[in-house]
Protein backbone atom coordinates (compact mmCIF):
# COMPACT_ATOMS: atom_id res chain seq x y z
CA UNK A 1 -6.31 11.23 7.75
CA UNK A 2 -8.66 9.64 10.59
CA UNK A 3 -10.75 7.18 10.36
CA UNK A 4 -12.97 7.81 13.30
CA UNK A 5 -15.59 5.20 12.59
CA UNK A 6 -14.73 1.13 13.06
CA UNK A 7 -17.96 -0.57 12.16
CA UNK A 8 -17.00 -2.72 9.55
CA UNK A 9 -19.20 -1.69 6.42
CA UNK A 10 -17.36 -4.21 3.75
CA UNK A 11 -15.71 -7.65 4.90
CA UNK A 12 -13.66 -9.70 2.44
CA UNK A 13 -13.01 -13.47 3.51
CA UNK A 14 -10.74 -15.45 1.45
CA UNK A 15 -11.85 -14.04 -1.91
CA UNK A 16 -10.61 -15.74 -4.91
CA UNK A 17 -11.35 -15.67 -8.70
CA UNK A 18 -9.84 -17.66 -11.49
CA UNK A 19 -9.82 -17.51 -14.85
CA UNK A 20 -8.64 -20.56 -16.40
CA UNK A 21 -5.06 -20.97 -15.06
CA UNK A 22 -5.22 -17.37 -13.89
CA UNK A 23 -6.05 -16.71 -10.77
CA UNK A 24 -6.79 -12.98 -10.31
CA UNK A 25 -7.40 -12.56 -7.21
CA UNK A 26 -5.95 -14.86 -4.75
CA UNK A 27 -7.25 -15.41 -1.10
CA UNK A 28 -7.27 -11.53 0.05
CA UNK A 29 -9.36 -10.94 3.46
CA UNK A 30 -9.54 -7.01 4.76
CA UNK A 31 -12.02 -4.76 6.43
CA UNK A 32 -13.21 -1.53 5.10
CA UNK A 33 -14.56 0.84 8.01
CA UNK A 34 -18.00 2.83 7.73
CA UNK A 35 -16.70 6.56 6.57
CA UNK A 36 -13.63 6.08 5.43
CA UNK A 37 -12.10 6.04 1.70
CA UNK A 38 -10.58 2.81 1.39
CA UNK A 39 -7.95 2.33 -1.44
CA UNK A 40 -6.86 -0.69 -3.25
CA UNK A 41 -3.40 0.34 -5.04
CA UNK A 42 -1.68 -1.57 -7.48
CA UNK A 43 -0.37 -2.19 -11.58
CA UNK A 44 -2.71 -2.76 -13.89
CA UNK A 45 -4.01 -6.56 -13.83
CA UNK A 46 -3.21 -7.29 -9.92
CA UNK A 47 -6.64 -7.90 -9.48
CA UNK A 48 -8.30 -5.01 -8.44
CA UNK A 49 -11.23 -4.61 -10.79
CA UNK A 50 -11.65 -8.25 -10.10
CA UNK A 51 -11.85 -7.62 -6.56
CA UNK A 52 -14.62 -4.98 -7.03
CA UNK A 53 -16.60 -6.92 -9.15
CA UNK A 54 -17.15 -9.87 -7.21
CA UNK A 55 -17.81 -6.80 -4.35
CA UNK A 56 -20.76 -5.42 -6.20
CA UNK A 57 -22.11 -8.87 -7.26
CA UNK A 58 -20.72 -9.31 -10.79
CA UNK A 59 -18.81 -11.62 -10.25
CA UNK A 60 -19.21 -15.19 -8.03
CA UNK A 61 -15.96 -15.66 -6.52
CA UNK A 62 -14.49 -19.39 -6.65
CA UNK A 63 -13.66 -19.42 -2.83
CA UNK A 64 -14.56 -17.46 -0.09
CA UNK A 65 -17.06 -15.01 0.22
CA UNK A 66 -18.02 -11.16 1.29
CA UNK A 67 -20.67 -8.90 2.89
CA UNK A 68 -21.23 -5.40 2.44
CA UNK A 69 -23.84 -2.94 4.52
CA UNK A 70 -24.09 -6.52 6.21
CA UNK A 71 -25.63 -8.63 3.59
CA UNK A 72 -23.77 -11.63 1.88
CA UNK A 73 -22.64 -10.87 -1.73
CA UNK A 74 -23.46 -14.58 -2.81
CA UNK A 75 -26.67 -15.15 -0.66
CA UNK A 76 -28.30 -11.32 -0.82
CA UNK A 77 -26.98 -9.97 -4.07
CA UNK A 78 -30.21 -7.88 -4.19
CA UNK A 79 -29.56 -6.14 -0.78
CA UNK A 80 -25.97 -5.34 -1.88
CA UNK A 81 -26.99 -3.77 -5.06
CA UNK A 82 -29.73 -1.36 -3.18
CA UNK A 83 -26.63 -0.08 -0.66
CA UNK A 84 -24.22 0.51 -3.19
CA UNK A 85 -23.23 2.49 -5.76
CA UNK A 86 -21.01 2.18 -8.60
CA UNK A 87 -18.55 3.78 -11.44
CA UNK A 88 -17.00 1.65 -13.57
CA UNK A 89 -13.73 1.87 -14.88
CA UNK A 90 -15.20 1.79 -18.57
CA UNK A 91 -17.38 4.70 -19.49
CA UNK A 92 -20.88 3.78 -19.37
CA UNK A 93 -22.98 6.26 -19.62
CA UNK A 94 -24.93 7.03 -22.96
CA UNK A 95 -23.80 9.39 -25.34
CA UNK A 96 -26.63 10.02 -27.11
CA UNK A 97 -28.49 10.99 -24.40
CA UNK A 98 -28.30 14.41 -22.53
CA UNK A 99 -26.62 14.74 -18.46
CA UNK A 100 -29.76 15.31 -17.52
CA UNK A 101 -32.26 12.22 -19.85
CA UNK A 102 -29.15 9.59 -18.33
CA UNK A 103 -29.55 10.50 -14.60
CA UNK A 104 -33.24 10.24 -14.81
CA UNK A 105 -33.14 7.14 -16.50
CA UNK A 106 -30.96 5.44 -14.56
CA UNK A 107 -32.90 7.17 -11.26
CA UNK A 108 -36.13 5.32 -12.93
CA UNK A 109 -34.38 1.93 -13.32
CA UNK A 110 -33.76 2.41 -9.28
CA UNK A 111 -37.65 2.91 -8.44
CA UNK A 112 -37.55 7.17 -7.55
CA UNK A 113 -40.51 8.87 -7.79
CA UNK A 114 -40.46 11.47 -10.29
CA UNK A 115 -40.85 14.49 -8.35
CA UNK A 116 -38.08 13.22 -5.86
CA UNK A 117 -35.97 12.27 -8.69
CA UNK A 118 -36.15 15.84 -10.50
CA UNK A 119 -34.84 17.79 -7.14
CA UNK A 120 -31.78 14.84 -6.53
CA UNK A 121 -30.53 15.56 -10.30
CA UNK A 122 -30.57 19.44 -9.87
CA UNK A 123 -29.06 18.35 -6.69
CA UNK A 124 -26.37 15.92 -8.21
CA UNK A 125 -25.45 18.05 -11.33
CA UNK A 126 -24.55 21.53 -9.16
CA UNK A 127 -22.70 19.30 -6.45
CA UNK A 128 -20.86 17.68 -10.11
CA UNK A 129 -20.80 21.27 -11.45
CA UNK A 130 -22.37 20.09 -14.64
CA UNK A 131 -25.94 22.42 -14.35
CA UNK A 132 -25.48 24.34 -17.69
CA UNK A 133 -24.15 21.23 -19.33
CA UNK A 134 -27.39 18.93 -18.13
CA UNK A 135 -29.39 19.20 -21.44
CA UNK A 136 -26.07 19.07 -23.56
CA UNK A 137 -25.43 15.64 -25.00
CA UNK A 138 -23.06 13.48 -23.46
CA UNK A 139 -20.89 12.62 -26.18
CA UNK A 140 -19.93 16.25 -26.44
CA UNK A 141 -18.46 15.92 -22.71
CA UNK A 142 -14.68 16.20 -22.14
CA UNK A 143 -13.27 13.20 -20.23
CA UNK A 144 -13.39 15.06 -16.56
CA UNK A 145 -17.18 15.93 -17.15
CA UNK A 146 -18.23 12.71 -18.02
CA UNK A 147 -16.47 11.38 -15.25
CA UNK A 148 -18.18 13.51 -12.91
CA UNK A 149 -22.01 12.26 -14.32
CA UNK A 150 -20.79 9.23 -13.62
CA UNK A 151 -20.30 10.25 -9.80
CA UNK A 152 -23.31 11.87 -10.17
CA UNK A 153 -25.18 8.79 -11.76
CA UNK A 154 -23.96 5.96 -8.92
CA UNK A 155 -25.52 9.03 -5.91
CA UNK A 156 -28.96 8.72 -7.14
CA UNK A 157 -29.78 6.31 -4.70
CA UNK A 158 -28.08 7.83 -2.00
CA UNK A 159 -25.56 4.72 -1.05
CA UNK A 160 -23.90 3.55 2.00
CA UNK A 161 -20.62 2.52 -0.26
CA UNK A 162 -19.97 4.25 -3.40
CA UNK A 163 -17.24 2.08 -5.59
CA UNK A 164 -14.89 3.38 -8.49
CA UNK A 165 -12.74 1.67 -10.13
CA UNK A 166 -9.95 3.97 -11.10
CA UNK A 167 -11.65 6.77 -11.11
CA UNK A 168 -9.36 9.42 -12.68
CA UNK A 169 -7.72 7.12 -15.30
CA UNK A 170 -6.87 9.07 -18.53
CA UNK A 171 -8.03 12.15 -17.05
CA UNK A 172 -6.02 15.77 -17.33
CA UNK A 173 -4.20 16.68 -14.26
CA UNK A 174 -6.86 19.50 -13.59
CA UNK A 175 -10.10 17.00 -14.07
CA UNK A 176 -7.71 14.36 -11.68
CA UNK A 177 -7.72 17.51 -8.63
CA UNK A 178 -11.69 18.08 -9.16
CA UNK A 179 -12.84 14.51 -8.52
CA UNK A 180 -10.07 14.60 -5.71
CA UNK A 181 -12.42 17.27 -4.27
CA UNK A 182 -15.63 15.90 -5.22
CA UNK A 183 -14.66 12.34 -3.35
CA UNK A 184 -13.04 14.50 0.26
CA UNK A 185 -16.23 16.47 -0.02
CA UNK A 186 -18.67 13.45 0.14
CA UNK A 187 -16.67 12.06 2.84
CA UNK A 188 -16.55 15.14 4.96
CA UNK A 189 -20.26 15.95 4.30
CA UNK A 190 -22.21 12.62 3.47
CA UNK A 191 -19.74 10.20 6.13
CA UNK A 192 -19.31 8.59 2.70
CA UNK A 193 -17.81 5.17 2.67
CA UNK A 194 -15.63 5.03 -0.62
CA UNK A 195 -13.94 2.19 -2.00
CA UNK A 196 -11.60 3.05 -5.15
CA UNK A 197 -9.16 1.43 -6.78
CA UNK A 198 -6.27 3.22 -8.54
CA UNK A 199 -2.91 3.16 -9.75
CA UNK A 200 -1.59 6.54 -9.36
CA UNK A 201 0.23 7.04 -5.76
CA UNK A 202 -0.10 10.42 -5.16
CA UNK A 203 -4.03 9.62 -5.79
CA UNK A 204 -3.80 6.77 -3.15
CA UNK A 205 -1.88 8.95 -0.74
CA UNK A 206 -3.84 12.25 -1.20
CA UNK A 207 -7.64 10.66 -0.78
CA UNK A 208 -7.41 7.04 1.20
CA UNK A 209 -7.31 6.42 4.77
CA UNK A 210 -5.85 2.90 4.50
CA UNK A 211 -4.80 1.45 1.53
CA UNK A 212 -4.19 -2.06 0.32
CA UNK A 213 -1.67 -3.10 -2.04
CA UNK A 214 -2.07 -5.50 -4.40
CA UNK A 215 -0.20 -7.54 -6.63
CA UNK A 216 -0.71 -10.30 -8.84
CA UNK A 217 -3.73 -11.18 -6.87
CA UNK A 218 -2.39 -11.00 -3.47
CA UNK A 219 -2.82 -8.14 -0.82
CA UNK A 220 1.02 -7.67 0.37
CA UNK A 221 0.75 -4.70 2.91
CA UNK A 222 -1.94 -2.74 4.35
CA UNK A 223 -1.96 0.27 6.68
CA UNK A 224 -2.50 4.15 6.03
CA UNK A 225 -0.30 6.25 3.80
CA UNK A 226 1.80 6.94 6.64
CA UNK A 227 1.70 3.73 7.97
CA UNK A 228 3.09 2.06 4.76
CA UNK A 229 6.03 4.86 4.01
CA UNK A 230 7.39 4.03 7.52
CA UNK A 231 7.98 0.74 6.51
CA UNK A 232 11.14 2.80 4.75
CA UNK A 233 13.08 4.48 7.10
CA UNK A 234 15.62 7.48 5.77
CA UNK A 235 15.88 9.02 2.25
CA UNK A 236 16.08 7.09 -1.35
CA UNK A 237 18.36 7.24 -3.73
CA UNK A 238 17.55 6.66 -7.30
CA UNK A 239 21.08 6.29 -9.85
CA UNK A 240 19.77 5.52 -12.91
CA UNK A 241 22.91 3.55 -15.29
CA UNK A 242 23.15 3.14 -19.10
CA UNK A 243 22.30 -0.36 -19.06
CA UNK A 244 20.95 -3.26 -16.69
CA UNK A 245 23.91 -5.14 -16.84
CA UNK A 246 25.69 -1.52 -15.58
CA UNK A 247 22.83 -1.47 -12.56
CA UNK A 248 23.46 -5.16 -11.49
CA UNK A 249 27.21 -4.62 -11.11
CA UNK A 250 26.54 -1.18 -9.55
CA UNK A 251 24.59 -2.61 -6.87
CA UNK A 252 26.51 -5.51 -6.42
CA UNK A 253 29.39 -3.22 -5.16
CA UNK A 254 27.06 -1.53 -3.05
CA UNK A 255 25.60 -4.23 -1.07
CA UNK A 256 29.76 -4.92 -0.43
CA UNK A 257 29.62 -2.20 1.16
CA UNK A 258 26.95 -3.12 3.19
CA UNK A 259 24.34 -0.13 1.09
CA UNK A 260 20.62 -2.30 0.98
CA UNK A 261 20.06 -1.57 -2.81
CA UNK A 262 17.70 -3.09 -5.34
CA UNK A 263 17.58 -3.20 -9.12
CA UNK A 264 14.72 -1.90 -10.68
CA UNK A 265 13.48 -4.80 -13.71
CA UNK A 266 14.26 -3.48 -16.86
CA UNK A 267 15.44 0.47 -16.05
CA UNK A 268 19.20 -0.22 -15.60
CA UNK A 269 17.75 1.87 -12.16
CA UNK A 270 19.73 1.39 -8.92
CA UNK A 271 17.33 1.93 -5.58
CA UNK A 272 19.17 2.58 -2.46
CA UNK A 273 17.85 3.03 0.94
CA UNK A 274 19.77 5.72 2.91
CA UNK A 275 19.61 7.53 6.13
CA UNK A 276 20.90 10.82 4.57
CA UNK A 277 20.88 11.37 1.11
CA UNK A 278 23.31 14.51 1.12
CA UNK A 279 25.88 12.80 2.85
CA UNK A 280 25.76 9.52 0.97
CA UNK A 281 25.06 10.84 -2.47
CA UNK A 282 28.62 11.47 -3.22
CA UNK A 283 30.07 8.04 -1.52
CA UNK A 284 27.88 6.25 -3.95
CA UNK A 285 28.77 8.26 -7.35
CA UNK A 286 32.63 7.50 -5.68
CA UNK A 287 31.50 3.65 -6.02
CA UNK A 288 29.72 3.85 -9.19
CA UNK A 289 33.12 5.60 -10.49
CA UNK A 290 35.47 2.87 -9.39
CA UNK A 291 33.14 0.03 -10.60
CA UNK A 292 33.09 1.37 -13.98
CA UNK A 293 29.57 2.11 -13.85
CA UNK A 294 28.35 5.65 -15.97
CA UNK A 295 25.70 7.42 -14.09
CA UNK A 296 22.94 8.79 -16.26
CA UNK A 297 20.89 10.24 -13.50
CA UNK A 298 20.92 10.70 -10.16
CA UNK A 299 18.32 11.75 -7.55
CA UNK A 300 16.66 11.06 -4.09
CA UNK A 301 13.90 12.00 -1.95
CA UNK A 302 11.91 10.90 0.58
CA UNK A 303 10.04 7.49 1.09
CA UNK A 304 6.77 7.53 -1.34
CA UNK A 305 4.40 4.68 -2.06
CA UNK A 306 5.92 3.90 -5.11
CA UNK A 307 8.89 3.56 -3.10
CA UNK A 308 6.86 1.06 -0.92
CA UNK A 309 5.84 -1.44 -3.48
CA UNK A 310 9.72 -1.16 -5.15
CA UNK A 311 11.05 -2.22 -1.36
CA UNK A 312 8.41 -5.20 -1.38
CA UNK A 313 8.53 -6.44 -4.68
CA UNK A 314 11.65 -5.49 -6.52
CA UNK A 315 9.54 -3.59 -8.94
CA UNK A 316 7.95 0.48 -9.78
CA UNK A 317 4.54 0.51 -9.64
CA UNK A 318 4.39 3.60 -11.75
CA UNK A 319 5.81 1.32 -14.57
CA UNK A 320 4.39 -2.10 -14.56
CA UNK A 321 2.84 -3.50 -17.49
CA UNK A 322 -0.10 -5.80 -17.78
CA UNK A 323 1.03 -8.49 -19.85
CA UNK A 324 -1.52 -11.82 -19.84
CA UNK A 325 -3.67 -9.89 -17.10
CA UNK A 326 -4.78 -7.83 -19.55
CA UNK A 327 -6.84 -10.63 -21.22
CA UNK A 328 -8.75 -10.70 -17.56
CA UNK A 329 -9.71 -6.78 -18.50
CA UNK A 330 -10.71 -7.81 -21.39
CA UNK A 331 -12.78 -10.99 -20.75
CA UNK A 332 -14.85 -8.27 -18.34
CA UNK A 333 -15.38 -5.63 -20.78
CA UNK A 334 -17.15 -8.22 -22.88
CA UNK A 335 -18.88 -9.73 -20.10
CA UNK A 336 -20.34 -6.71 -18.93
CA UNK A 337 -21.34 -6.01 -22.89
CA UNK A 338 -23.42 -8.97 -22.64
């Protein structure tokens, strides 16, 4: 993807939030270009809903600060929150109420004038492919659909930044490809700027022109998709062992053989970084042999983003767990209950 736009639409300057002894997001500056979908990858609890809410004004960050469209999140909150719009992580929209009764209200809340707002909700629910489902209560909605009111929902007010924060999480792999399509085709048609934040890495790599990666708090590499998987050069090799303790002595005898391997946390997982797989495959099944080490699994492919965040932190995104972040989820979930 090209981003073929550079005017910087959101600016992040030494943002920081703490909670307690937590800090949850620590420091992070980065640019996010007018047009392009910017994504913040990551585990669960690195920070990124943090990040986004201090974007769109929820939150007051304890150091540093941030515009977007131009206007200062701590000194114009106001301006921000007429330029945006937003889709929580959460669901939020009201069950009781039909598609159709929740758009309007929340298009009333913004100031629209009626007739205007009637034609942007027949407008919003065919581009969200929801028309025969607008006068159908929400709480009858599958997962996808009510994702895609939501989408609908934060375009009432036709923003210069729409924000989601993981956007497809818990959704079916076919609901996942249609709000793929629904976020390329407001980039291609509306010049969209989209800020998401996700977890899956074939999300980040299908739908982001530059992508951030975060963990515990701090951004660690930035670039495009392409950009980031370069930072691995070859093929990887994944030999997954019976135990931990058979992984650590596995790739001890590898790095003696001058191999760069790492030891995935917990997986008894070997990661080795190869020019060509084919040709190494069978040296290092030969080592694994004469080490004493029994292979459960063995497979490689080429560099991913997963791969990119196991070569710069020692650990698989895909299976990170929270632990005490997860009280920083939490603490927002009741704060935005409030």
């Amino acid at each position: 993807m090209t981003v073929m736009c550079m005017n910087e639409i959101v600016v992040s300057d030494n943002l920081t939030k703490r909670f307690g002894k937590i800090t949850a997001v620590d420091h992070i500056s980065f640019e996010v270009y007018e047009g392009e979908i910017f994504g913040f990858l990551g585990p669960n609890g690195a920070g990124k809903t943090t990040t986004i809410n201090m974007l769109i004004t929820l939150l007051r960050p304890d150091e540093g600060t941030a515009s977007v469209c131009g206007h200062d999140i701590l000194k114009e909150p106001n301006k921000v929150r007429e330029r945006i719009g937003v889709v929580f992580q959460d669901r939020t929209v009201d069950g009781y109420l039909s598609g159709w009764d929740n758009l309007k209200v929340h298009g009333l809340v913004y100031g629209i004038n009626n007739d205007a707002l009637e034609n942007k909700i027949r407008e919003l629910l065919k581009f969200v492919e929801l028309e025969e489902w607008a006068n159908v209560l929400v709480k009858y909605y599958s997962g996808g659909m009510t994702r895609r009111l939501e989408i609908a929902r934060a375009l009432l007010n036709e923003p210069e930044v729409l924000f989601l924060d993981e956007p497809t999480l818990g959704l079916d792999p076919q609901a996942r490809l249609h709000i793929w399509e629904y976020l390329l085709d407001l980039k291609r048609k509306k010049k969209m700027t989209i800020f998401l934040t996700t977890h899956y890495m074939d999300e980040a790599d299908r739908l982001c022109d530059r992508i951030a990666i975060i963990d515990h708090g701090k951004i660690i590499a930035m670039g495009s998709p392409q950009e980031l998987k370069s930072m691995i050069s070859g093929e990887i090799i994944y030999v997954r062992t019976n135990t931990p303790m058979d992984a650590l002595l596995l790739k001890q005898h590898l790095e003696k053989q001058g191999y760069s391997a790492k030891m995935l946390d917990r997986d008894g997982v070997v990661f080795v970084n190869v020019k060509r797989a084919s040709a190494e495959m069978p040296v290092i099944l030969e080592l694994a042999q004469r080490a004493g080490v029994k292979v459960a699994e063995v497979r490689y492919s080429t560099p991913t983003l997963d791969d990119v965040f196991i070569h710069l932190t020692g650990r698989s995104l895909r299976d990170e767990r929270i632990g005490s972040f997860e009280r920083i989820r939490e603490m927002m979930r009741r704060w935005r209950a409030r």
